[in-house]
PDB file of N, CA and C in Angstrom:
ATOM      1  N   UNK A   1      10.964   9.821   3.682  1.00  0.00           N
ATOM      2  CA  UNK A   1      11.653   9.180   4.793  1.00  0.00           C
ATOM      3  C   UNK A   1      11.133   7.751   4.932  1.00  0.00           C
ATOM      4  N   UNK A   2      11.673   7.005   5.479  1.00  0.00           N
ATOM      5  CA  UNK A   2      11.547   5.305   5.204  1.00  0.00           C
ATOM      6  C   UNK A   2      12.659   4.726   6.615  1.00  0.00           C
ATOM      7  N   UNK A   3      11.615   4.309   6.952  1.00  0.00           N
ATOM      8  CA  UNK A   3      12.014   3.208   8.323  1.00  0.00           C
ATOM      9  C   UNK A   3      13.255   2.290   7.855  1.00  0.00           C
ATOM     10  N   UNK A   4      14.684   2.851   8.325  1.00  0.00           N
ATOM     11  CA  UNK A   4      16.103   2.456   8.093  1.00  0.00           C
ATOM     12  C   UNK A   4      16.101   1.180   9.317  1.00  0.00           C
ATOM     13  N   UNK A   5      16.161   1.334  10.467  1.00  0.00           N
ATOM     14  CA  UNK A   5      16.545   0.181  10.734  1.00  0.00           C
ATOM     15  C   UNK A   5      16.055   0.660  12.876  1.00  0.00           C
ATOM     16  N   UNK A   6      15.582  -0.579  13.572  1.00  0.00           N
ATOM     17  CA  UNK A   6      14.647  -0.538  14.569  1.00  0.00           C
ATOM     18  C   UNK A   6      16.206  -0.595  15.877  1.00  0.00           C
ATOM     19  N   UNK A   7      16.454   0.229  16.781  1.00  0.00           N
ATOM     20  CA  UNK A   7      16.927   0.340  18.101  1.00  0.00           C
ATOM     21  C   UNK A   7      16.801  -0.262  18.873  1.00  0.00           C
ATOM     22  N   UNK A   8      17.960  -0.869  19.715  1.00  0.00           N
ATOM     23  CA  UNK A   8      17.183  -1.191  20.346  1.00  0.00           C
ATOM     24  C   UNK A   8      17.336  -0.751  21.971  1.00  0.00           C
ATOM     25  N   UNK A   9      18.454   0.648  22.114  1.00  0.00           N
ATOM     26  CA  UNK A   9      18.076   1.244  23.711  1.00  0.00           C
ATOM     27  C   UNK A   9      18.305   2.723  22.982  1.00  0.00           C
ATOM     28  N   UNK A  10      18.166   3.770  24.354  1.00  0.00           N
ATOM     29  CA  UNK A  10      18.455   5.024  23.971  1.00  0.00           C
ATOM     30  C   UNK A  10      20.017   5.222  23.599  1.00  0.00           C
ATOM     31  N   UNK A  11      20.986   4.730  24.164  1.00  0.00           N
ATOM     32  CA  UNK A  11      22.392   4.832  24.193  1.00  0.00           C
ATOM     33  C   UNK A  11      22.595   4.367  22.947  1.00  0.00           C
ATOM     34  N   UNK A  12      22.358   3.346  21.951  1.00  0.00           N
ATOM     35  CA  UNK A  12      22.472   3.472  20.805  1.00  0.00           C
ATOM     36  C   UNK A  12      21.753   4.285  20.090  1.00  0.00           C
ATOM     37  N   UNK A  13      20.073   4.791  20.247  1.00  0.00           N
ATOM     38  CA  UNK A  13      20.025   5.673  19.487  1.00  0.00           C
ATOM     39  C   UNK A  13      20.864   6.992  19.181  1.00  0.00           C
ATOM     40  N   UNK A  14      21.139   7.470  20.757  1.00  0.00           N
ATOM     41  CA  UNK A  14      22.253   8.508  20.808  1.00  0.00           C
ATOM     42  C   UNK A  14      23.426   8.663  19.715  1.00  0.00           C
ATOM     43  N   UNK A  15      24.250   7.375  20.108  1.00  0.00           N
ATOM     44  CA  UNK A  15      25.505   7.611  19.068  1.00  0.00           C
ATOM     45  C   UNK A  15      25.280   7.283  17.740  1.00  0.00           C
ATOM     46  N   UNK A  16      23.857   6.905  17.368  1.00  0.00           N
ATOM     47  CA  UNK A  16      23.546   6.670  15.629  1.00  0.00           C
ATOM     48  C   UNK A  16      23.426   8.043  15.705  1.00  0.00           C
ATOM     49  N   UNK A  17      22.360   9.074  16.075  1.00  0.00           N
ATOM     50  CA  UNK A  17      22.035  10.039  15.839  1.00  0.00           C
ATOM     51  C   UNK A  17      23.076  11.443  15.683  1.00  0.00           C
ATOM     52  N   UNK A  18      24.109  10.920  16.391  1.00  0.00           N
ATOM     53  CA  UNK A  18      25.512  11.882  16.162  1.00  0.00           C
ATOM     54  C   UNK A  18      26.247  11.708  15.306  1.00  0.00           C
ATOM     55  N   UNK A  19      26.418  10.346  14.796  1.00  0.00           N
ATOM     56  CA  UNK A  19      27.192   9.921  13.752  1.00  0.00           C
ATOM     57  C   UNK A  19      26.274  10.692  12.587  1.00  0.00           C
ATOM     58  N   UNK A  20      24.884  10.225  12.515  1.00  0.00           N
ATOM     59  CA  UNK A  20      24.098  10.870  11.127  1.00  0.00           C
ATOM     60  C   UNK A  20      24.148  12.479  11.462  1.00  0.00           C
ATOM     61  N   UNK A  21      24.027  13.270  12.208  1.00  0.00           N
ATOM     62  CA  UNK A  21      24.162  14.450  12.326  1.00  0.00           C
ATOM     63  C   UNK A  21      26.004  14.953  11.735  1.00  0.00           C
ATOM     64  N   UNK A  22      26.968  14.058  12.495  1.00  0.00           N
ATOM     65  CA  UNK A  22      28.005  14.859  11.725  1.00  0.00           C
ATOM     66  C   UNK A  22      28.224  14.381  10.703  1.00  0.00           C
ATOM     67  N   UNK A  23      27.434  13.581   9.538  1.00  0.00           N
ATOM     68  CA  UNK A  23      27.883  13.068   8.875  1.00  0.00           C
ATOM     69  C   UNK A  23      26.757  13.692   7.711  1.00  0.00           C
ATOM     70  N   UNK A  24      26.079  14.239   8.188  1.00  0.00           N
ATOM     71  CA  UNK A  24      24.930  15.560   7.863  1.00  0.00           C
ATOM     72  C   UNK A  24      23.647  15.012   6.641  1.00  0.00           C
ATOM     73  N   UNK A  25      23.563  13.315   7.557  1.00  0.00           N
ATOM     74  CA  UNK A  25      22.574  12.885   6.795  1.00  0.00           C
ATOM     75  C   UNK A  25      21.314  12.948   7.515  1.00  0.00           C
ATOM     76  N   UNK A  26      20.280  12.923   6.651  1.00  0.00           N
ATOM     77  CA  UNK A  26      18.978  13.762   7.032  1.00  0.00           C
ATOM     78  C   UNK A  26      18.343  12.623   7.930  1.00  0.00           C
ATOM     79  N   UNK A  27      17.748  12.757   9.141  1.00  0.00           N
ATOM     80  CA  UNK A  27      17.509  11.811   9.853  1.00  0.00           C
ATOM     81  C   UNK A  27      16.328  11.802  10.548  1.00  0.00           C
ATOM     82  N   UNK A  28      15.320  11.152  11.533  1.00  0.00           N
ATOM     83  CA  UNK A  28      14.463  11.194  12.335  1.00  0.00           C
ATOM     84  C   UNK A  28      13.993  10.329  13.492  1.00  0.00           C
ATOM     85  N   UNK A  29      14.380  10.077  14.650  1.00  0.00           N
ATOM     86  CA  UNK A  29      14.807   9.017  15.611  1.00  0.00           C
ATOM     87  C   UNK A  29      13.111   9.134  15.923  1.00  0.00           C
ATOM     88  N   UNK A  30      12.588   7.983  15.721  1.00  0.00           N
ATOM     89  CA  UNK A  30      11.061   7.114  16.483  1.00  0.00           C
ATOM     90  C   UNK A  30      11.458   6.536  18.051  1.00  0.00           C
ATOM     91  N   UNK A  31      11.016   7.250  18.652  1.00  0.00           N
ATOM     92  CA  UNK A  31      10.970   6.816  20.390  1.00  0.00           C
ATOM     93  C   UNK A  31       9.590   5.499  20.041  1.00  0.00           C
ATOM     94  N   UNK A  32       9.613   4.624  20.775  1.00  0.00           N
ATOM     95  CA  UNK A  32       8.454   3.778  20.928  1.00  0.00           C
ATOM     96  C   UNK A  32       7.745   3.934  21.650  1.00  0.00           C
ATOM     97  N   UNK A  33       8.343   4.933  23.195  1.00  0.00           N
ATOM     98  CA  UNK A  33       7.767   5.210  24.516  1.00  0.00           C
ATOM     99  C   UNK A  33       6.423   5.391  24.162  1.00  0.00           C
ATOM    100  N   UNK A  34       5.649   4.701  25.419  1.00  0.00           N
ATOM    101  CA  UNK A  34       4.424   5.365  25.129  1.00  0.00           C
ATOM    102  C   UNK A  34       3.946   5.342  26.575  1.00  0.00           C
ATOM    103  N   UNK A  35       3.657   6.364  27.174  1.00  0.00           N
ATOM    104  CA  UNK A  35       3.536   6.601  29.237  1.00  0.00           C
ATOM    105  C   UNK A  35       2.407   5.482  29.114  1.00  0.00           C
ATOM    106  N   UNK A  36       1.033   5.695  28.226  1.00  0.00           N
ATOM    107  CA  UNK A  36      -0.176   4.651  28.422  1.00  0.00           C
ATOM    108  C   UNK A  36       0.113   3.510  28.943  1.00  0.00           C
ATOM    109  N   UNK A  37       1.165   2.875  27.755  1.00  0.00           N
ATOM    110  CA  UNK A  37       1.457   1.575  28.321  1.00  0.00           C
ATOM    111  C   UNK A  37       2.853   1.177  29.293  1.00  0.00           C
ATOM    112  N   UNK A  38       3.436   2.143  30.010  1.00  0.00           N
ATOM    113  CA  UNK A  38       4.774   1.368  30.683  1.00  0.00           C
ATOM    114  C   UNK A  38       5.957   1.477  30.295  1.00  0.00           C
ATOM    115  N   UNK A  39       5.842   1.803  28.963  1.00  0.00           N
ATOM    116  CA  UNK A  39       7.473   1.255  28.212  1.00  0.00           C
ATOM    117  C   UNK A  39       7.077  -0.255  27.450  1.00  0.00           C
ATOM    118  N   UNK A  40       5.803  -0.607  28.037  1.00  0.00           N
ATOM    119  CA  UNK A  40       5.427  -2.241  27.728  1.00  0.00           C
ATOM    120  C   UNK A  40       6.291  -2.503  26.076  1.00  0.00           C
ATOM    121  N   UNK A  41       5.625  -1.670  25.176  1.00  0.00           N
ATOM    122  CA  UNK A  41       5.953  -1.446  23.523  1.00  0.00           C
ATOM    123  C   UNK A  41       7.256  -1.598  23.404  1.00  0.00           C
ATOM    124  N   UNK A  42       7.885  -0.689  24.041  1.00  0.00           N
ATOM    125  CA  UNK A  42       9.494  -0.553  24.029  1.00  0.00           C
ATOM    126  C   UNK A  42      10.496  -2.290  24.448  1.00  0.00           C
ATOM    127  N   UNK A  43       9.747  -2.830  25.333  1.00  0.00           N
ATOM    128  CA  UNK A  43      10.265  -3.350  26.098  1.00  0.00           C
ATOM    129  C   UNK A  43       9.904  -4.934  25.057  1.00  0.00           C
ATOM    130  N   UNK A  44       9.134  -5.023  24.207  1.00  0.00           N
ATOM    131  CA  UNK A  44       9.087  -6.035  22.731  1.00  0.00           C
ATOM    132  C   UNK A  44       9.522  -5.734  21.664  1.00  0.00           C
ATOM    133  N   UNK A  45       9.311  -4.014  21.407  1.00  0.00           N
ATOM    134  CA  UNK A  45       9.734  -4.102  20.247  1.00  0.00           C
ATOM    135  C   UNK A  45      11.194  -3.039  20.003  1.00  0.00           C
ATOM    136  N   UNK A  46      11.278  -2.689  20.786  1.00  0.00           N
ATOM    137  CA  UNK A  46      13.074  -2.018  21.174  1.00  0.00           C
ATOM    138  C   UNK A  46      12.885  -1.011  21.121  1.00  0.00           C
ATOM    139  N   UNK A  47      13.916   0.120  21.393  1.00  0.00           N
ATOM    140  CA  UNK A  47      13.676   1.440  21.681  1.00  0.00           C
ATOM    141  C   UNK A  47      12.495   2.368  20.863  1.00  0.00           C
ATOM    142  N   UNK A  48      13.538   2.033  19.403  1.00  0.00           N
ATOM    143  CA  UNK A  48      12.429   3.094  18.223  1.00  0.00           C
ATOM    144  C   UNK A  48      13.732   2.574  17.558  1.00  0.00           C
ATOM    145  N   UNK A  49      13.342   3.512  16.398  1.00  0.00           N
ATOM    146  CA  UNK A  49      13.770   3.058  15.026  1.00  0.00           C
ATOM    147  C   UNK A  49      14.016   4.590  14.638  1.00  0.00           C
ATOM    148  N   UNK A  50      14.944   4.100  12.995  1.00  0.00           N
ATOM    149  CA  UNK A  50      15.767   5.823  12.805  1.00  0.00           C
ATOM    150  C   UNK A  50      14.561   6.005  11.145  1.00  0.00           C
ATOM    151  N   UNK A  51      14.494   6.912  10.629  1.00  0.00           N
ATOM    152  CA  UNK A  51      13.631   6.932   9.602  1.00  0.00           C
ATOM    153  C   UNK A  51      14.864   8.170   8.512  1.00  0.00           C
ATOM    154  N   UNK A  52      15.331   8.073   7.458  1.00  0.00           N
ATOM    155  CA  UNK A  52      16.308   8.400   6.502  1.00  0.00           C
ATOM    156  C   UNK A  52      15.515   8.238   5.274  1.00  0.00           C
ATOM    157  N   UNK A  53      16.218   9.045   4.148  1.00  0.00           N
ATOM    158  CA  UNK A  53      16.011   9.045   2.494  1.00  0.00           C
ATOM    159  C   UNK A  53      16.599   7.670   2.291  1.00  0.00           C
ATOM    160  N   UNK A  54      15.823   6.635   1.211  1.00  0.00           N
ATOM    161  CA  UNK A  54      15.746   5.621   1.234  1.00  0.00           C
ATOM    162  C   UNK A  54      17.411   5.800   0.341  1.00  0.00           C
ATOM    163  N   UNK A  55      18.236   6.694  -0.361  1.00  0.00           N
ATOM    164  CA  UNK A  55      19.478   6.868  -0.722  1.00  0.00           C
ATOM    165  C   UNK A  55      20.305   6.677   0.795  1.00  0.00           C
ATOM    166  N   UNK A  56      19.947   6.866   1.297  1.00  0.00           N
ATOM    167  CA  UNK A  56      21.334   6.523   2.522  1.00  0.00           C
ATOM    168  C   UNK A  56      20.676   5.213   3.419  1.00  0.00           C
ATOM    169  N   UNK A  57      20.129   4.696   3.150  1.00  0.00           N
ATOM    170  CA  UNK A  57      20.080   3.206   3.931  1.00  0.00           C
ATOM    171  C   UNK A  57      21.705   2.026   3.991  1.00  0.00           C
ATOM    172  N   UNK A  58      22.146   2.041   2.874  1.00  0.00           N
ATOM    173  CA  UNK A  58      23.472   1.039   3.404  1.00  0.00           C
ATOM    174  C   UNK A  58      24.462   2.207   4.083  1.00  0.00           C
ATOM    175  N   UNK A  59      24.357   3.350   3.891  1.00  0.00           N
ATOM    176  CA  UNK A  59      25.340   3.794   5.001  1.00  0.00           C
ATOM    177  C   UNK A  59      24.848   3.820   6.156  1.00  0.00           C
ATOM    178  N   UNK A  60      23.782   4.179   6.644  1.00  0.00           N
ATOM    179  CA  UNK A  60      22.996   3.859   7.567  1.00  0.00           C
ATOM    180  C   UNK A  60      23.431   2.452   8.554  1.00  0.00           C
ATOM    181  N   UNK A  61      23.387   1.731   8.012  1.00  0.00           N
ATOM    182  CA  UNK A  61      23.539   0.042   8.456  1.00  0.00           C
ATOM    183  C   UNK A  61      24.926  -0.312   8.044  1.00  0.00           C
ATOM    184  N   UNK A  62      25.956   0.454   7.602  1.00  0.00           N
ATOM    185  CA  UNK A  62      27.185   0.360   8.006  1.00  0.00           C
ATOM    186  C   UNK A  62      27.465   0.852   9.210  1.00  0.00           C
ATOM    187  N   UNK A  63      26.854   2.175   9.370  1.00  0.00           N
ATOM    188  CA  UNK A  63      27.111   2.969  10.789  1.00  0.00           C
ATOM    189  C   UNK A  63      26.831   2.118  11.935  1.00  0.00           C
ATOM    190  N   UNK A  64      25.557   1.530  11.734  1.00  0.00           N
ATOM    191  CA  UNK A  64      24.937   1.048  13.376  1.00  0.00           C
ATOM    192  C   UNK A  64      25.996  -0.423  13.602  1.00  0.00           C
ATOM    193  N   UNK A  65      26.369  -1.065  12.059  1.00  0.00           N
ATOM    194  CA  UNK A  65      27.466  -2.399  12.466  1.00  0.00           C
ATOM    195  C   UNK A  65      28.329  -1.855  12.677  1.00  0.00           C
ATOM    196  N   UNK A  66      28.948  -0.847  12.573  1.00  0.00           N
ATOM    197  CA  UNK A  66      29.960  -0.413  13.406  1.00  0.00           C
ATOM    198  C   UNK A  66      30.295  -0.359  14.511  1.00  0.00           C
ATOM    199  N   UNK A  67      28.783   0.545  15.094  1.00  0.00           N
ATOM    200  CA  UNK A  67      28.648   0.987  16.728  1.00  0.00           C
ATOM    201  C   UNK A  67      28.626  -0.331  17.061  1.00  0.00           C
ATOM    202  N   UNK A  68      27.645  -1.640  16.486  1.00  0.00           N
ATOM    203  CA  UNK A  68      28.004  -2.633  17.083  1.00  0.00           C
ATOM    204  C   UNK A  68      29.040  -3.344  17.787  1.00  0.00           C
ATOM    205  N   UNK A  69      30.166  -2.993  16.325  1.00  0.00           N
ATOM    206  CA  UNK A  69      31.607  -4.152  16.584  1.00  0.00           C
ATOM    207  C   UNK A  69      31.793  -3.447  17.659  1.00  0.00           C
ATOM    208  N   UNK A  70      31.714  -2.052  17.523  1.00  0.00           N
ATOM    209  CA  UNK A  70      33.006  -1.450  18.757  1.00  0.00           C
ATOM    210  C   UNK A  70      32.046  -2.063  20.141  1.00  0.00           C
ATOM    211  N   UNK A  71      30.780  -1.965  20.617  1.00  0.00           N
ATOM    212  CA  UNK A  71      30.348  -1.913  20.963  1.00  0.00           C
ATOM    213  C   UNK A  71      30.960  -3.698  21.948  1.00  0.00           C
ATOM    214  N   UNK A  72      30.369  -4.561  21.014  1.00  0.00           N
ATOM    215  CA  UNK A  72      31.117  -6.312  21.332  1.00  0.00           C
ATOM    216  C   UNK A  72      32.389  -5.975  21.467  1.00  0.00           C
ATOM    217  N   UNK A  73      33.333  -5.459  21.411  1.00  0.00           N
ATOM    218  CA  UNK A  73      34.904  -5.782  21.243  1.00  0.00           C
ATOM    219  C   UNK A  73      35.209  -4.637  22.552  1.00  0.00           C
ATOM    220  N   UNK A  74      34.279  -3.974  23.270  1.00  0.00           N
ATOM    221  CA  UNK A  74      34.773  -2.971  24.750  1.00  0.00           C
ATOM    222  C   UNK A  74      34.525  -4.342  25.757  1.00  0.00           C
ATOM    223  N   UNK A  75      35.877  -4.163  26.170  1.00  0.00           N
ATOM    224  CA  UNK A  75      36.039  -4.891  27.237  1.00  0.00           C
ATOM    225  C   UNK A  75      35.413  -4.794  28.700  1.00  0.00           C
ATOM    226  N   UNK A  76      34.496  -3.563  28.374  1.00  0.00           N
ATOM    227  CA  UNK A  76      34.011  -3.251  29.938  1.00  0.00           C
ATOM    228  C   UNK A  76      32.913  -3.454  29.727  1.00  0.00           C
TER     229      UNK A  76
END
């Protein structure tokens, strides 16, 4: 497994993690939380990050520019 690409709230980790689940690629979502410090970690270095077989990295990072576009192009 190999650090695919860094989050940066829970609401996107969410819909990466459904997309790789129905899409039945092997996956592992890194929370950054850490109670010690606050969220402080989270709050520089973004939510967490997804960790994948280094074979699915460009689908990987097609998926999340996806969630992006749709993401910029909702009018609400």
């Amino acid at each position: 497994m190999k650090k695919i690409v860094v989050l940066d709230n829970e609401f996107e980790a969410q819909l990466l993690d459904d997309a790789l689940t129905r899409k039945s690629i092997p996956h592992v979502m890194r929370n950054y939380m850490d109670s010690a410090l606050s969220g402080l970690f989270q709050a520089t270095s973004g939510w967490g990050h997804v960790e994948a077989p280094e074979q699915h990295r460009k689908e990987i990072l097609e998926i999340v520019a996806d969630l992006s576009e749709a993401k910029e192009s909702d009018p609400g």
